[in-house]
PDB file of N, CA and C in Angstrom:
ATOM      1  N   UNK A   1       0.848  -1.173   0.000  1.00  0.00           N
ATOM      2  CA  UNK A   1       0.000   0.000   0.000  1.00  0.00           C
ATOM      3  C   UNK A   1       0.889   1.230   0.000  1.00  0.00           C
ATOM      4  N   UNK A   2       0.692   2.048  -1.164  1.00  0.00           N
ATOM      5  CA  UNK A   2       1.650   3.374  -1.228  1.00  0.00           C
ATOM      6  C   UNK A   2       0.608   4.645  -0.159  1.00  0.00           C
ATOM      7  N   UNK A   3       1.155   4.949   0.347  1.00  0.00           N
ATOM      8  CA  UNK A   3       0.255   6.613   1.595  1.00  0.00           C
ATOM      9  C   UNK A   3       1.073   8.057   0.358  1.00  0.00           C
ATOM     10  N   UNK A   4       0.223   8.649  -0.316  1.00  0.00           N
ATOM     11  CA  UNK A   4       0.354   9.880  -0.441  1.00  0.00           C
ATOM     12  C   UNK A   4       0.913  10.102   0.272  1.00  0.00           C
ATOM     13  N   UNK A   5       1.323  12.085   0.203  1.00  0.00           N
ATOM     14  CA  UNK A   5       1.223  12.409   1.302  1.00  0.00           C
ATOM     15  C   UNK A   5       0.029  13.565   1.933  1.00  0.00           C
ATOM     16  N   UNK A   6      -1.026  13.379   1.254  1.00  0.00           N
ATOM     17  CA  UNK A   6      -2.283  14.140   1.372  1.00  0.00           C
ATOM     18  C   UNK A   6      -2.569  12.583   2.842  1.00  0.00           C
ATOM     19  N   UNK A   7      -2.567  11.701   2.649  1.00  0.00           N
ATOM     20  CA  UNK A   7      -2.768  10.704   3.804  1.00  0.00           C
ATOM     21  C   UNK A   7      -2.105  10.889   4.892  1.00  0.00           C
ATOM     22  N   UNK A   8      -0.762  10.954   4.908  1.00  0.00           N
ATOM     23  CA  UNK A   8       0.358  11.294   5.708  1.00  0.00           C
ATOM     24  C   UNK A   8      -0.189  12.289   6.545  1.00  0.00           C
ATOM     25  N   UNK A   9      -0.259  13.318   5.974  1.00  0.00           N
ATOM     26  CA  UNK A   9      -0.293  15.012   6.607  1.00  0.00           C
ATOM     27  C   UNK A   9      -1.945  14.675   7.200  1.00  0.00           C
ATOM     28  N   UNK A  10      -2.536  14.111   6.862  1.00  0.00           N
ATOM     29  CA  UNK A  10      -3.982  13.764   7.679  1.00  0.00           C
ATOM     30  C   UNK A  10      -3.587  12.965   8.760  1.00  0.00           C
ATOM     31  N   UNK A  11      -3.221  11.841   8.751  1.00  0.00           N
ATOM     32  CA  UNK A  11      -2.785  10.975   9.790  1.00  0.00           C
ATOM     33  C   UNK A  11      -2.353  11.773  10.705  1.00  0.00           C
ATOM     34  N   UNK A  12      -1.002  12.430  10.474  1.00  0.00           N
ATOM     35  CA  UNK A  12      -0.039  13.550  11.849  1.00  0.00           C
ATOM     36  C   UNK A  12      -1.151  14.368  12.800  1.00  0.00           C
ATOM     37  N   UNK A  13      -2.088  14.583  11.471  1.00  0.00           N
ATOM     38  CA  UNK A  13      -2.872  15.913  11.994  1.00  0.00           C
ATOM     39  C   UNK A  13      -4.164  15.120  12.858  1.00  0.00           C
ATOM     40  N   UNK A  14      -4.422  14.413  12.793  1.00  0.00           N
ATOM     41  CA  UNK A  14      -5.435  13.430  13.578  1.00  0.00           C
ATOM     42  C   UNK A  14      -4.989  12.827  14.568  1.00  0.00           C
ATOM     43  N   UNK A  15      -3.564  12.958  15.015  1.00  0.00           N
ATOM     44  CA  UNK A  15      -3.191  11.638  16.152  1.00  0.00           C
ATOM     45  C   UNK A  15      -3.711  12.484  17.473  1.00  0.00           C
ATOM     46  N   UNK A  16      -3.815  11.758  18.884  1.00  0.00           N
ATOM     47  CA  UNK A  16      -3.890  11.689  19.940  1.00  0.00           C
ATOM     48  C   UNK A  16      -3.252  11.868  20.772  1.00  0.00           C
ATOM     49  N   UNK A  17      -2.895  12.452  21.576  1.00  0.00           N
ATOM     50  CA  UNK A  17      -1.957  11.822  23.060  1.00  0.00           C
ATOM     51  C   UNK A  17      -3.114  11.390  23.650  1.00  0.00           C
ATOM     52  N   UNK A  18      -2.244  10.109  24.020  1.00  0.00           N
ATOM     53  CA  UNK A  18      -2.988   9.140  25.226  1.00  0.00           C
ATOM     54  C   UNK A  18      -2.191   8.617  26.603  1.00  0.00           C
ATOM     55  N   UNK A  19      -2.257   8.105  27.329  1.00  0.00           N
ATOM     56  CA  UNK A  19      -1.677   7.525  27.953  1.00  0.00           C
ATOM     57  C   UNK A  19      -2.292   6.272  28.439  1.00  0.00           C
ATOM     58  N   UNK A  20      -1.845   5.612  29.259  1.00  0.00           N
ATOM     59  CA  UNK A  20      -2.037   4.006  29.879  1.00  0.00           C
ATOM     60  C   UNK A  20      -1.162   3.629  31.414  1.00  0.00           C
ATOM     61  N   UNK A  21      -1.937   3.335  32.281  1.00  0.00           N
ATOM     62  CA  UNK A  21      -1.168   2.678  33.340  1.00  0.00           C
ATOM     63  C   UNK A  21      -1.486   1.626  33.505  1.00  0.00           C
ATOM     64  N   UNK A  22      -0.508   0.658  33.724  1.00  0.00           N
ATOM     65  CA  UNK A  22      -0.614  -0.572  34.505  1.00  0.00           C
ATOM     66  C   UNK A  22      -0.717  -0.687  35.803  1.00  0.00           C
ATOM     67  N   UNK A  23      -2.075  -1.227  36.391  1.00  0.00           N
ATOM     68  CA  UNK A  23      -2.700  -1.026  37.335  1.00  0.00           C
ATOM     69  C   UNK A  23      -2.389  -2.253  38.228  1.00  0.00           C
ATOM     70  N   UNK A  24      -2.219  -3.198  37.533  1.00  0.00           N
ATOM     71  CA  UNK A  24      -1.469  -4.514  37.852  1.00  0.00           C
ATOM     72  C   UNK A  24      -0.238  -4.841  38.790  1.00  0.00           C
ATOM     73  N   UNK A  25      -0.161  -6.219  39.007  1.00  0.00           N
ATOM     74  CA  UNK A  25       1.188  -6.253  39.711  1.00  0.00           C
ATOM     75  C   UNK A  25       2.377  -7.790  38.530  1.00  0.00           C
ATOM     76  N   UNK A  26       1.529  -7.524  37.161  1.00  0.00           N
ATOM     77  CA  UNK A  26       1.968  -8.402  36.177  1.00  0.00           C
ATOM     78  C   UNK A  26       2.603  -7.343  35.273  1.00  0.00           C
ATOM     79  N   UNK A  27       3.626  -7.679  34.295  1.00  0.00           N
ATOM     80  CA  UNK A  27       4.779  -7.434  32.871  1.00  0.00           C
ATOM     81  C   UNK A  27       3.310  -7.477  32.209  1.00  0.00           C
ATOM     82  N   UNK A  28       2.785  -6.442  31.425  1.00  0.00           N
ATOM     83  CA  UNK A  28       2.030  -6.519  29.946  1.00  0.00           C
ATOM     84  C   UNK A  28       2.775  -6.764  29.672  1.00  0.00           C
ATOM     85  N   UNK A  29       2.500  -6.649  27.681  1.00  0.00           N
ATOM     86  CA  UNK A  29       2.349  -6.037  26.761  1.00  0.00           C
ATOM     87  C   UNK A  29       1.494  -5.420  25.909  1.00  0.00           C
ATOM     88  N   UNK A  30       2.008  -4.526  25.751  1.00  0.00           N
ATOM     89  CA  UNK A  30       1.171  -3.170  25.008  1.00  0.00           C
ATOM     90  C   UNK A  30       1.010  -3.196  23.284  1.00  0.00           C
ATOM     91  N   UNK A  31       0.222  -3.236  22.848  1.00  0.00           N
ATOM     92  CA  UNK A  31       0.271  -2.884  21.143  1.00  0.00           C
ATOM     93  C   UNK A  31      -0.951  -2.556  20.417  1.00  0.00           C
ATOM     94  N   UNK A  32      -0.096  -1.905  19.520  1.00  0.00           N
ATOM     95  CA  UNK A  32      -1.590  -1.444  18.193  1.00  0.00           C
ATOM     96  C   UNK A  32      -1.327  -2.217  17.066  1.00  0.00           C
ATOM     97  N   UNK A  33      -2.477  -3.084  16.769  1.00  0.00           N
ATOM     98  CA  UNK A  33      -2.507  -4.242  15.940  1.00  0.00           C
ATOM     99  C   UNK A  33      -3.619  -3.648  14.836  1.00  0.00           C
ATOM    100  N   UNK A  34      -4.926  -2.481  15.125  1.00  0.00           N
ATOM    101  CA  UNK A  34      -5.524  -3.239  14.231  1.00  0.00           C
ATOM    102  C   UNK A  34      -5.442  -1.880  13.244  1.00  0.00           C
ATOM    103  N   UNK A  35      -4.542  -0.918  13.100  1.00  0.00           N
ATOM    104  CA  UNK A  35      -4.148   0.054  12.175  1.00  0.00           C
ATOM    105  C   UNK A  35      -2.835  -0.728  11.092  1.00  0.00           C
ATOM    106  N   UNK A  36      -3.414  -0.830   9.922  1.00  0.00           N
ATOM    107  CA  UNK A  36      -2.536  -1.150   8.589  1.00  0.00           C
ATOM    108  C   UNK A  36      -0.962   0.301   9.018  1.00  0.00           C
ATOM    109  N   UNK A  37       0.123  -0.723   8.237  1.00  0.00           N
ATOM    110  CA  UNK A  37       1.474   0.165   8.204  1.00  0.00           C
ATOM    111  C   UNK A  37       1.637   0.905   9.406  1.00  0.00           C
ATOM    112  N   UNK A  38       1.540   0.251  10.864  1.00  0.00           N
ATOM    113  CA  UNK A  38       1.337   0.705  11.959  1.00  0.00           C
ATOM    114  C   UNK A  38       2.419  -0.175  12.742  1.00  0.00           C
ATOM    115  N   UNK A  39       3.334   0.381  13.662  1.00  0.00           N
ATOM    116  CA  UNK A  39       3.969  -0.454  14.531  1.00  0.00           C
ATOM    117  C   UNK A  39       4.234   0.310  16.116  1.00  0.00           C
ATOM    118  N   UNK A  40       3.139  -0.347  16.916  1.00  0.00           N
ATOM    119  CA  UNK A  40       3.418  -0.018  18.272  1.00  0.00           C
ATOM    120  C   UNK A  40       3.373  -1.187  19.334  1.00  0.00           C
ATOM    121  N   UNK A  41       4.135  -1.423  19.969  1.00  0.00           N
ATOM    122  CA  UNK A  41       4.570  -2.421  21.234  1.00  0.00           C
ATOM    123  C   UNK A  41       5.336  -2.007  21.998  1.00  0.00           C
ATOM    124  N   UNK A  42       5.109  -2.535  23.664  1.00  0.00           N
ATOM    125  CA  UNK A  42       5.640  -1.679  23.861  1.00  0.00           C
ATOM    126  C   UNK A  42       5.467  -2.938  25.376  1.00  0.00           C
ATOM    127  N   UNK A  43       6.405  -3.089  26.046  1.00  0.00           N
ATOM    128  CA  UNK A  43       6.250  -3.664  27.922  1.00  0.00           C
ATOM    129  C   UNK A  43       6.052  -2.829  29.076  1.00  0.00           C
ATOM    130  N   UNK A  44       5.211  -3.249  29.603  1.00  0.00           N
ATOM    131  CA  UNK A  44       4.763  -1.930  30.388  1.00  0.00           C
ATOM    132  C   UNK A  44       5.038  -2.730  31.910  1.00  0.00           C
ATOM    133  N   UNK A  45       5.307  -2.250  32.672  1.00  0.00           N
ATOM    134  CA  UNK A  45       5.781  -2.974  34.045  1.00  0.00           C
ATOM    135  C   UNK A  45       5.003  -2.520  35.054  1.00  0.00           C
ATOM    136  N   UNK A  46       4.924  -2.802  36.470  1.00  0.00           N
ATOM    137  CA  UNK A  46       3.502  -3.279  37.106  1.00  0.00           C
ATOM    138  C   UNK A  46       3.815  -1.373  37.855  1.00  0.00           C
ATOM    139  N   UNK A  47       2.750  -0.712  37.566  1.00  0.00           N
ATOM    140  CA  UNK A  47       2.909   0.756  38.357  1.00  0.00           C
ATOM    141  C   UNK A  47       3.618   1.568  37.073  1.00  0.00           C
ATOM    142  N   UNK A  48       3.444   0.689  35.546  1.00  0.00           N
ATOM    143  CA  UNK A  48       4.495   2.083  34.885  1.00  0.00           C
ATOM    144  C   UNK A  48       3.149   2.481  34.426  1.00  0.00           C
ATOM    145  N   UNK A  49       2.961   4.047  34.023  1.00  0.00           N
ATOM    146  CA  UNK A  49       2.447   4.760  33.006  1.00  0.00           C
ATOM    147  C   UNK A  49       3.088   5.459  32.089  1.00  0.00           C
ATOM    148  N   UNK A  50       2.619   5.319  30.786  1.00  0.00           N
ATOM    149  CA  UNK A  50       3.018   6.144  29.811  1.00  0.00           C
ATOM    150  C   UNK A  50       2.438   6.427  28.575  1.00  0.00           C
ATOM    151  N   UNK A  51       2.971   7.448  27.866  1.00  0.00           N
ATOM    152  CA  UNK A  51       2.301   8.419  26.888  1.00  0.00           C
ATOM    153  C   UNK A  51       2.219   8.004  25.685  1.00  0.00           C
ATOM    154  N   UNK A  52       1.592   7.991  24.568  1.00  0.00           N
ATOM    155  CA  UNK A  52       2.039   7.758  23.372  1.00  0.00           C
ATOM    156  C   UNK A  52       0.834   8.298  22.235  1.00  0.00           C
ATOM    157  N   UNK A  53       1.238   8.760  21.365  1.00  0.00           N
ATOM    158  CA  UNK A  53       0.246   8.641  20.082  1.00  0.00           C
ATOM    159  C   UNK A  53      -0.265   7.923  19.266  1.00  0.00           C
ATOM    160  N   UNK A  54      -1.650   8.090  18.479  1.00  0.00           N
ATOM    161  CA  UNK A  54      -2.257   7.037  18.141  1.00  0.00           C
ATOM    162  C   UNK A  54      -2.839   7.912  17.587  1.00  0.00           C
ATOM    163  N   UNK A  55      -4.169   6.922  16.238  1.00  0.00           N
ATOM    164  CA  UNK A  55      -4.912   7.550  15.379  1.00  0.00           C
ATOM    165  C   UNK A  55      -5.905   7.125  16.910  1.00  0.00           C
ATOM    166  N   UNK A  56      -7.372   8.270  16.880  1.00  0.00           N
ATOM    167  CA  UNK A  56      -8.512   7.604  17.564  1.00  0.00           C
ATOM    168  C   UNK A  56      -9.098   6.685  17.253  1.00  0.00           C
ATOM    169  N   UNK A  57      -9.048   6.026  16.337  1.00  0.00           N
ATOM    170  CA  UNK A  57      -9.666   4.387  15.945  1.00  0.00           C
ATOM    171  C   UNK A  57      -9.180   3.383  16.224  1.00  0.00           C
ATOM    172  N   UNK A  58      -7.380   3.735  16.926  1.00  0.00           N
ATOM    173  CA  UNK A  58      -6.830   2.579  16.530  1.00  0.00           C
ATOM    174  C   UNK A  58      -7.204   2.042  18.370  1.00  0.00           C
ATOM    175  N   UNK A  59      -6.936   0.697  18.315  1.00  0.00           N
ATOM    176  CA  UNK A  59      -7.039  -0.421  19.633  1.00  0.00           C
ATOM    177  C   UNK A  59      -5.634  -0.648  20.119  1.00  0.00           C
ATOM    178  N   UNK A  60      -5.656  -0.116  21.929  1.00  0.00           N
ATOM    179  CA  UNK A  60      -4.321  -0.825  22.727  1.00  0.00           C
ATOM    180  C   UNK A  60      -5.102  -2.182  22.859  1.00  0.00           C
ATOM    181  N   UNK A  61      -4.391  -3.523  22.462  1.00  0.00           N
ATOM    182  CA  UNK A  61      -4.231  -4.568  23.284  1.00  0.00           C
ATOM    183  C   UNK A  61      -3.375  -4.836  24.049  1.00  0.00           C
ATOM    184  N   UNK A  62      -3.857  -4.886  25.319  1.00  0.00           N
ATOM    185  CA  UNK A  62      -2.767  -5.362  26.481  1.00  0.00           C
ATOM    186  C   UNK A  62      -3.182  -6.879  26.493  1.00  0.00           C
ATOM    187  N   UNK A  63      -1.921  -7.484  26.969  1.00  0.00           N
ATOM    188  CA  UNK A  63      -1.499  -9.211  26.943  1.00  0.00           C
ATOM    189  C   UNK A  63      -0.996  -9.044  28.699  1.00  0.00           C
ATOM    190  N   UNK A  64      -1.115  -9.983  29.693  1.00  0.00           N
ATOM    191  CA  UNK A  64      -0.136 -10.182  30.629  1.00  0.00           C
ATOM    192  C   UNK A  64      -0.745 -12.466  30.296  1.00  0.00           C
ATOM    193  N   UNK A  65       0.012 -12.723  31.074  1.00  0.00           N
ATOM    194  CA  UNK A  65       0.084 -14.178  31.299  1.00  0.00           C
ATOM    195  C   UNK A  65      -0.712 -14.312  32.958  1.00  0.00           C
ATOM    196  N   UNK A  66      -1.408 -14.963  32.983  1.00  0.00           N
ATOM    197  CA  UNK A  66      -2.519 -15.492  33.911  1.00  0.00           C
ATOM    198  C   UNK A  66      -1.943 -16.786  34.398  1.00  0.00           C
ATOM    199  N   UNK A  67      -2.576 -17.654  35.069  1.00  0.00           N
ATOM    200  CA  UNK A  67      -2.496 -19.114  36.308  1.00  0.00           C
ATOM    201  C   UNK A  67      -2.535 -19.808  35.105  1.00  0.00           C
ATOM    202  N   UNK A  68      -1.483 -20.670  35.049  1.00  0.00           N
ATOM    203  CA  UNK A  68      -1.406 -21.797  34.277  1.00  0.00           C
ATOM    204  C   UNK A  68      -0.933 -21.496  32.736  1.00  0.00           C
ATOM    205  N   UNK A  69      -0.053 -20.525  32.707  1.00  0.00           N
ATOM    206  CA  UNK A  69       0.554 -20.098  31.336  1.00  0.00           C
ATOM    207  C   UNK A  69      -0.512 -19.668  30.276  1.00  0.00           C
ATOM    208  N   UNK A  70      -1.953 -19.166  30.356  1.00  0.00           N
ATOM    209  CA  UNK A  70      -2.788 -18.631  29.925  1.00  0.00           C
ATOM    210  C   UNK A  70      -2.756 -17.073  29.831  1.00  0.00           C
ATOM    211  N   UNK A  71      -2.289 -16.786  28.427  1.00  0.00           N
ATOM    212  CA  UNK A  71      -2.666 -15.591  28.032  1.00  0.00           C
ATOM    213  C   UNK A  71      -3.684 -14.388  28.194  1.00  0.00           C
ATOM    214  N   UNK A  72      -4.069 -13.334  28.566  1.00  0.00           N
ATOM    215  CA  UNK A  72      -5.649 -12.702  28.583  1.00  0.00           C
ATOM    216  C   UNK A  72      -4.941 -11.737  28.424  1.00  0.00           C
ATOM    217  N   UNK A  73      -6.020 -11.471  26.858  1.00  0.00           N
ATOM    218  CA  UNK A  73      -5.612 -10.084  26.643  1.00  0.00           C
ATOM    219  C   UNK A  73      -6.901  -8.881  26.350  1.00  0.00           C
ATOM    220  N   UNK A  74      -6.859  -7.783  26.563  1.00  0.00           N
ATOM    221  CA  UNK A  74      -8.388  -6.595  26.236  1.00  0.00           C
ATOM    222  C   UNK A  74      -7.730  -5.964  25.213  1.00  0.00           C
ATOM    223  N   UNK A  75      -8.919  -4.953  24.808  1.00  0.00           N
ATOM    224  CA  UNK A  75      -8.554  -4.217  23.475  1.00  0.00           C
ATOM    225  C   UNK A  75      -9.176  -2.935  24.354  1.00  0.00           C
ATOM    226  N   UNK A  76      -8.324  -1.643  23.897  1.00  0.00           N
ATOM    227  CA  UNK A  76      -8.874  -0.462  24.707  1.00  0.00           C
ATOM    228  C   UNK A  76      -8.887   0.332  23.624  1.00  0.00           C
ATOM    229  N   UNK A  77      -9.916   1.245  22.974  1.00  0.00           N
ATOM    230  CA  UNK A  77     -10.110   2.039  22.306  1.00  0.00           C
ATOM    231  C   UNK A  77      -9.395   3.333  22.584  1.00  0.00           C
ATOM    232  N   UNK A  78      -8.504   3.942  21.616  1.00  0.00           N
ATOM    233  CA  UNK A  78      -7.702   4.452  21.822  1.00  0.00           C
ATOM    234  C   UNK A  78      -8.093   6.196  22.694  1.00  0.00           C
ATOM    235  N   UNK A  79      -9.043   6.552  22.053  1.00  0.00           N
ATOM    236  CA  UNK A  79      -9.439   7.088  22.011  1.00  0.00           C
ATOM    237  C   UNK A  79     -10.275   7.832  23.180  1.00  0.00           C
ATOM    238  N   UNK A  80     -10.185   6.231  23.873  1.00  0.00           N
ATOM    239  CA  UNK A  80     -11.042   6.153  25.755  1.00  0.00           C
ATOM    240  C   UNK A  80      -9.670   6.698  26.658  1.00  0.00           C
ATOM    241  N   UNK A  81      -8.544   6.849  25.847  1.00  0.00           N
ATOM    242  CA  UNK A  81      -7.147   6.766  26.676  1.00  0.00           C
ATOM    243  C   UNK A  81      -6.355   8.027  26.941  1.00  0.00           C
ATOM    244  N   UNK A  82      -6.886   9.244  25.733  1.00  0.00           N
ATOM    245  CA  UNK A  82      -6.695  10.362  25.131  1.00  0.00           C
ATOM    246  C   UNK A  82      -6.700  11.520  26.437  1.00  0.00           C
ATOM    247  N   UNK A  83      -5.306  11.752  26.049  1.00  0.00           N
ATOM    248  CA  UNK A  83      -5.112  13.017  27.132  1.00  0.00           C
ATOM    249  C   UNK A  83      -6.067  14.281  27.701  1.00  0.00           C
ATOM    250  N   UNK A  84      -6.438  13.993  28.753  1.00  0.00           N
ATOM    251  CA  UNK A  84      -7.551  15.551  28.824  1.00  0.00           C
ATOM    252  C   UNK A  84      -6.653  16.970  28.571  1.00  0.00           C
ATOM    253  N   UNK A  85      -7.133  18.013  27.899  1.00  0.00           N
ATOM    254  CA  UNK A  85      -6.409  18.761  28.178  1.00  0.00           C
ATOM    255  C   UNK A  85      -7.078  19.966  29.216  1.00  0.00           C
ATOM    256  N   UNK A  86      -5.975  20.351  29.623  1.00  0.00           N
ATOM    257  CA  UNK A  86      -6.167  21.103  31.584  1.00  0.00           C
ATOM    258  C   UNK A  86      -5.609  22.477  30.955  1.00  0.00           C
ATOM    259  N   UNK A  87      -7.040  23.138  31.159  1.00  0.00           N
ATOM    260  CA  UNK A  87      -7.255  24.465  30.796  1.00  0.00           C
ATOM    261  C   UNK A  87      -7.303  25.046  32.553  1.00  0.00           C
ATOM    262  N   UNK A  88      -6.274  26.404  32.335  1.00  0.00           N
ATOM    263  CA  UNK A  88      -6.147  26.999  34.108  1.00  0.00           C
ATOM    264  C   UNK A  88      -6.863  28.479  33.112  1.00  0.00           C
ATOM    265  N   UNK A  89      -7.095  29.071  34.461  1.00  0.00           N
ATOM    266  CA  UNK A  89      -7.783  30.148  34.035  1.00  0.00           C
ATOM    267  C   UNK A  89      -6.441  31.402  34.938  1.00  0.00           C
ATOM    268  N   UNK A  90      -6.174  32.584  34.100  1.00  0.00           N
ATOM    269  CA  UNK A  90      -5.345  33.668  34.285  1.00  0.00           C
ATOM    270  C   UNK A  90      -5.616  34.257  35.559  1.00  0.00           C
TER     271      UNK A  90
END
């Protein structure tokens, strides 16, 4: 798939800040799987938070390992994750 760059310059201009904490006392992993020509992963450790950009459509799946070498993983809409921004008044 070739991206213009009329796509490009839309994409930049559409991304997000979001963030994510691991609320856990388990190693995720973090990723955006379901955006084409997209690469985000990322290990997130038990008490880390952190920042990152994203289109609003795209899905964090977090992975940790469960009782008995069983995988469980959620999908978080990116978009649910998206930085508030904190307006102070003069």
């Amino acid at each position: 798939m070739n991206l213009t760059l009329k796509q490009v310059t839309y994409e930049r201009d559409t991304r997000i800040l979001c963030w994510y904490l691991n609320t856990t006392n388990q190693v995720q992993i973090a990723r955006i799987t379901n955006i084409p020509n997209w690469y985000f992963e990322r290990t997130v450790f038990p008490g880390e938070r952190f920042l990152f950009e994203a289109l609003p459509s795209a899905q964090l799946e977090v992975c940790r390992s469960v009782e008995k070498g069983a995988i469980v993983c959620e999908r978080i809409l990116c978009d649910r994750l998206r930085v508030e921004e904190l307006i102070t008044a003069d």
